[in-house]
N, C-alpha and C. Protein backbone atom coordinates (compact mmCIF):
# COMPACT_ATOMS: atom_id res chain seq x y z
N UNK A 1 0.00 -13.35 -0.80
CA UNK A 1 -0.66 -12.56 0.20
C UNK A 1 -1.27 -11.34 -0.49
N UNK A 2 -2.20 -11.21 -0.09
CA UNK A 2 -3.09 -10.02 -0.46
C UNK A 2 -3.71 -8.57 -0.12
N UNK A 3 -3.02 -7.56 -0.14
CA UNK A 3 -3.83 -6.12 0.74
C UNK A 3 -4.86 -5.65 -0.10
N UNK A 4 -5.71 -4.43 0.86
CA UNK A 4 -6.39 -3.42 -0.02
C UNK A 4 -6.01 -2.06 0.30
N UNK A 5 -5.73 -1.72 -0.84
CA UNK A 5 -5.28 0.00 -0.98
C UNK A 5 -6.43 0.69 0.46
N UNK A 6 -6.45 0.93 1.37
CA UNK A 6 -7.04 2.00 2.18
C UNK A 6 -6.98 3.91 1.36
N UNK A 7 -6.01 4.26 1.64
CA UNK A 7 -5.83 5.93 0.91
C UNK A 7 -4.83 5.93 0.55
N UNK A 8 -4.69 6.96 -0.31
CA UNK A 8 -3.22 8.08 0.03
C UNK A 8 -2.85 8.72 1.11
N UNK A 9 -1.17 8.63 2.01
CA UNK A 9 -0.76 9.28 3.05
C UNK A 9 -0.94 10.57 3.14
N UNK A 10 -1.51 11.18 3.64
CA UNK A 10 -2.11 12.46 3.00
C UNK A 10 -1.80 13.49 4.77
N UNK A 11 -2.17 14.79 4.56
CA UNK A 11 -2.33 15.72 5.43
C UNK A 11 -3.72 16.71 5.15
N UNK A 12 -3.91 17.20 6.10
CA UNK A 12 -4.88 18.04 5.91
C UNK A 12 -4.74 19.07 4.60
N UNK A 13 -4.21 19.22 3.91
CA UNK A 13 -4.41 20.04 3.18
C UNK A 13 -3.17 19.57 1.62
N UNK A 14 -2.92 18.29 1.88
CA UNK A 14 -1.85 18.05 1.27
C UNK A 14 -2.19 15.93 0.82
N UNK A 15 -1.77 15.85 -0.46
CA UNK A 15 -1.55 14.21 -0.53
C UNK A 15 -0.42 13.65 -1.31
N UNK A 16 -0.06 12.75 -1.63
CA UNK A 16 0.91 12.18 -2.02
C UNK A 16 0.57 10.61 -2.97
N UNK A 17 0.69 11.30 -4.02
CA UNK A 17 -0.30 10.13 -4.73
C UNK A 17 0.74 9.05 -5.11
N UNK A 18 2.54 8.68 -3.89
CA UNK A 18 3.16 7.49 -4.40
C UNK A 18 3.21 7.37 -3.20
N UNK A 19 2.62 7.59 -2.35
CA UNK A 19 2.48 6.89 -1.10
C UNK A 19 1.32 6.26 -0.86
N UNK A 20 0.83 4.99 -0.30
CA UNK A 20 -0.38 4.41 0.00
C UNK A 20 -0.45 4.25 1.27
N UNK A 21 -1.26 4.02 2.03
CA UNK A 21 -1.80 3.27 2.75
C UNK A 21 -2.29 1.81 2.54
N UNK A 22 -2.13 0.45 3.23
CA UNK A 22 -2.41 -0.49 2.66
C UNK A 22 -2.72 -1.01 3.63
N UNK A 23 -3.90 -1.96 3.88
CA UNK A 23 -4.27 -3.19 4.94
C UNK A 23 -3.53 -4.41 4.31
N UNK A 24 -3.31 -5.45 5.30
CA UNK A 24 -2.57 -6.38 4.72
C UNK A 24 -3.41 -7.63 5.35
N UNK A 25 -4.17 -8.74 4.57
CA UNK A 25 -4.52 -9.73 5.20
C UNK A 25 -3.47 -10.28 6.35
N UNK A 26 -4.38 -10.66 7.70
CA UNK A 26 -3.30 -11.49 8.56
C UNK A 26 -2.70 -10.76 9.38
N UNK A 27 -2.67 -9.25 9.24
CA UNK A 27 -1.76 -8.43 9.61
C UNK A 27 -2.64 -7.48 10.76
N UNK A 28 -3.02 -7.80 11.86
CA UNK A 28 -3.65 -7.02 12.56
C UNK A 28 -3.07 -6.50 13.64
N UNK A 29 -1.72 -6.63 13.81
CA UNK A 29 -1.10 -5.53 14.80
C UNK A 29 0.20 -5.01 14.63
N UNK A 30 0.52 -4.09 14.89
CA UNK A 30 1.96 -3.00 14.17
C UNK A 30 2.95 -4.05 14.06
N UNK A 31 3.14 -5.38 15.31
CA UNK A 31 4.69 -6.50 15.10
C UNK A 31 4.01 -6.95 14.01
N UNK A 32 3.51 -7.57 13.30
CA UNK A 32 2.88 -7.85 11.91
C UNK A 32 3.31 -7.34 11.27
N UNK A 33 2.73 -6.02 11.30
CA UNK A 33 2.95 -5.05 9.86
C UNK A 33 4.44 -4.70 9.72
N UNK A 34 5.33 -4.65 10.50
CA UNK A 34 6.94 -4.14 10.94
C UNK A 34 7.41 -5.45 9.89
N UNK A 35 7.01 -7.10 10.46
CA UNK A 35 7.47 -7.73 9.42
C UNK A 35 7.64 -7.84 8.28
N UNK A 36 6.47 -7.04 7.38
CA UNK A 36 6.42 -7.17 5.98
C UNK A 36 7.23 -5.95 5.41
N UNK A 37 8.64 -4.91 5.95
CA UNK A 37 8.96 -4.00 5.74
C UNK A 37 9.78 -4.47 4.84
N UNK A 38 10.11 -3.63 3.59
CA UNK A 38 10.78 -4.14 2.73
C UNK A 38 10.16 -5.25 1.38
N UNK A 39 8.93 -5.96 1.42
CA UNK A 39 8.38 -6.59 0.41
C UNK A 39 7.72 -5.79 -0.48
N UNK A 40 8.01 -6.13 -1.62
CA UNK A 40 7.33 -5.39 -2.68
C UNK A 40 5.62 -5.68 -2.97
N UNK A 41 5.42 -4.63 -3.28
CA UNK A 41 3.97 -5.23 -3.50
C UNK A 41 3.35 -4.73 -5.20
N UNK A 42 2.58 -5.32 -6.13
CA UNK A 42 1.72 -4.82 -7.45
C UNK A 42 0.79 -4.85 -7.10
N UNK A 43 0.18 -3.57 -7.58
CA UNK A 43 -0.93 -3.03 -8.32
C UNK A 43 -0.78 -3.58 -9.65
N UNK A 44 -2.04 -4.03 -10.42
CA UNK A 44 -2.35 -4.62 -11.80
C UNK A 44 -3.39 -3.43 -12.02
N UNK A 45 -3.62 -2.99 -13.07
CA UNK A 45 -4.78 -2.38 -13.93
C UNK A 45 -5.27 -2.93 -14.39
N UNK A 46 -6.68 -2.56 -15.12
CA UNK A 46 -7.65 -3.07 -15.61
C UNK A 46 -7.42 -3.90 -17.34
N UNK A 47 -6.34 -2.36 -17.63
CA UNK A 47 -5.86 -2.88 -18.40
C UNK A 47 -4.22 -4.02 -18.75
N UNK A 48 -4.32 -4.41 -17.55
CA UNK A 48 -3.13 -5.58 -17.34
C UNK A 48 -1.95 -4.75 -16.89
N UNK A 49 -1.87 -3.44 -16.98
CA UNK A 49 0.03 -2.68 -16.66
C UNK A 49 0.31 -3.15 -15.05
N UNK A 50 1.40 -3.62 -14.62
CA UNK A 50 1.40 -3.08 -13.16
C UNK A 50 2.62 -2.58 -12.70
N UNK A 51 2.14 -1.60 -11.61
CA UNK A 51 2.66 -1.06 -10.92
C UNK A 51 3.11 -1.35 -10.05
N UNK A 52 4.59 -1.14 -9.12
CA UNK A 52 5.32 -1.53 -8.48
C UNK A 52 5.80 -1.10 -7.19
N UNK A 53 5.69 -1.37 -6.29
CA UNK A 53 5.91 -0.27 -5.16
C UNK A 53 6.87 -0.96 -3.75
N UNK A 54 6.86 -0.49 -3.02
CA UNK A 54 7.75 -1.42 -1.68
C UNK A 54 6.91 -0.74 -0.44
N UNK A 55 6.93 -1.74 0.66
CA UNK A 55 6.51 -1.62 2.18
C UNK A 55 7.88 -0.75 2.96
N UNK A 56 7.20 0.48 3.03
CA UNK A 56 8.49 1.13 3.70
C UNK A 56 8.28 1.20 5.60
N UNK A 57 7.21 1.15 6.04
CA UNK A 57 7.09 1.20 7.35
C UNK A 57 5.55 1.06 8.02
N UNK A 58 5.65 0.49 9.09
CA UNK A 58 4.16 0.19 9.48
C UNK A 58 3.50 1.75 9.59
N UNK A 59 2.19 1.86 9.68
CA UNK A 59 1.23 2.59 9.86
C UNK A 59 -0.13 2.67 10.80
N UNK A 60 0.20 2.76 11.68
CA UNK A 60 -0.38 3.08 13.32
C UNK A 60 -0.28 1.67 13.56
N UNK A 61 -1.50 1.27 14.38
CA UNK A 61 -1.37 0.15 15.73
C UNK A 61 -2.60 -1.37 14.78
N UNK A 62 -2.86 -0.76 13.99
CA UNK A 62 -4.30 -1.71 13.64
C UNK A 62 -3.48 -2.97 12.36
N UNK A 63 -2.08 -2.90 12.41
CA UNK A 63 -1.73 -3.86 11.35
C UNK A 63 -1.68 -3.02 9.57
N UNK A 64 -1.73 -1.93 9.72
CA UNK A 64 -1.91 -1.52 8.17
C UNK A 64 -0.15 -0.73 8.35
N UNK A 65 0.06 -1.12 6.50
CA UNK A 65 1.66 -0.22 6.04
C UNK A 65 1.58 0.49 5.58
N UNK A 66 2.42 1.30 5.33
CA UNK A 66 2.97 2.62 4.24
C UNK A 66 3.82 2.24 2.82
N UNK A 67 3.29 1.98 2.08
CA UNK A 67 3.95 1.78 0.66
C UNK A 67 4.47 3.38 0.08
N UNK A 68 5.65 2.78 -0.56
CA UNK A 68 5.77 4.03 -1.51
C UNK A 68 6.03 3.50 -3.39
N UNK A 69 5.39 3.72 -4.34
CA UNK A 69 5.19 3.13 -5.62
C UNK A 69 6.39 3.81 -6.35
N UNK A 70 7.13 3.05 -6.78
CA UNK A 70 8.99 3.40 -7.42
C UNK A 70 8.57 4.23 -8.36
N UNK A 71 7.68 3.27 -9.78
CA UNK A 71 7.60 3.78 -10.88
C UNK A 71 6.92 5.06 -11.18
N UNK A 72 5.36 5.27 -10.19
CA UNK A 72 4.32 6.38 -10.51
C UNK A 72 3.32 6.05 -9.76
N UNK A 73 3.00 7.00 -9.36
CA UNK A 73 1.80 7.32 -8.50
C UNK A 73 0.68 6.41 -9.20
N UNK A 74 -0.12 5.73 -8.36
CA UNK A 74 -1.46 5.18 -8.17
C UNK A 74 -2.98 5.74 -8.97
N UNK A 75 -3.59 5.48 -9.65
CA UNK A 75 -4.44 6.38 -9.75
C UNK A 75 -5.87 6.37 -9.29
N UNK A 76 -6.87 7.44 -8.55
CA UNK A 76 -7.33 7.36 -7.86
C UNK A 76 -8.62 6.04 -7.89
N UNK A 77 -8.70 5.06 -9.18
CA UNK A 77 -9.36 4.17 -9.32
C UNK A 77 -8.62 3.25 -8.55
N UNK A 78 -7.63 3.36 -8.08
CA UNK A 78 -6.92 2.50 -7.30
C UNK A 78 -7.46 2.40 -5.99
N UNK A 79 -8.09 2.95 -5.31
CA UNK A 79 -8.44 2.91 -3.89
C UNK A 79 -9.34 2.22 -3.34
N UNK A 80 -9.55 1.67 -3.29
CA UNK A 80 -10.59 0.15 -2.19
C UNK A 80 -10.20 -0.96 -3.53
N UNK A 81 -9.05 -1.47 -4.51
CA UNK A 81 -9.03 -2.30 -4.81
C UNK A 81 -7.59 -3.20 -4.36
N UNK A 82 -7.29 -4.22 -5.04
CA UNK A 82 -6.84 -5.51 -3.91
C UNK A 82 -4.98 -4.92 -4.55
N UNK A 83 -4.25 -5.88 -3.49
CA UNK A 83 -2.59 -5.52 -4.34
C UNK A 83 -2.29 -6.60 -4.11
N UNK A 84 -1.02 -7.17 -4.65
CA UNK A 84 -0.39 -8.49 -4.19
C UNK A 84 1.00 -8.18 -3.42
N UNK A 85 1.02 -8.76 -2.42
CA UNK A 85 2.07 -8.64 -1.61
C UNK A 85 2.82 -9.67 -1.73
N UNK A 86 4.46 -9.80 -2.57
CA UNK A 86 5.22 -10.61 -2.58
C UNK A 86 6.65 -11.05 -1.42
């Protein structure tokens, strides 16, 4: 299964670069997204490293989650590209 990075969980004046935002193919309403709580998901780089993160809780009503990345924050080339959801 496959998402795309949407943003960083962010505030008006504040972001959090090991938290994501993520769309998740398939996943278009919050009972969806609630299911995938707990699956890990990678980020790969360009240059092959990847990064590791987990689905900690849905994120509003449209089917998208809240990841948080164990190892290190995301970097901002990361954002509109794909993750694998295991």
């Amino acid at each position: 299964m496959e998402g795309l990075i949407h943003n960083y969980r962010r505030s008006r004046t504040r972001q959090n670069n090991k938290h994501m935002i993520i769309g998740v193919e398939g996943s278009d309403n919050r009972e969806k997204a609630t299911k995938l709580v707990g699956k890990k998901i990678v980020y790969t780089t360009e240059s092959g490293k990847k990064i590791v993160g987990e689905i900690r809780a849905a994120h509003g009503n449209n089917g998208c989650v809240r990841a948080i990345m164990l190892d290190r924050g995301l970097p901002g080339q990361s954002v509109g590209k794909k993750v694998e959801v295991m």
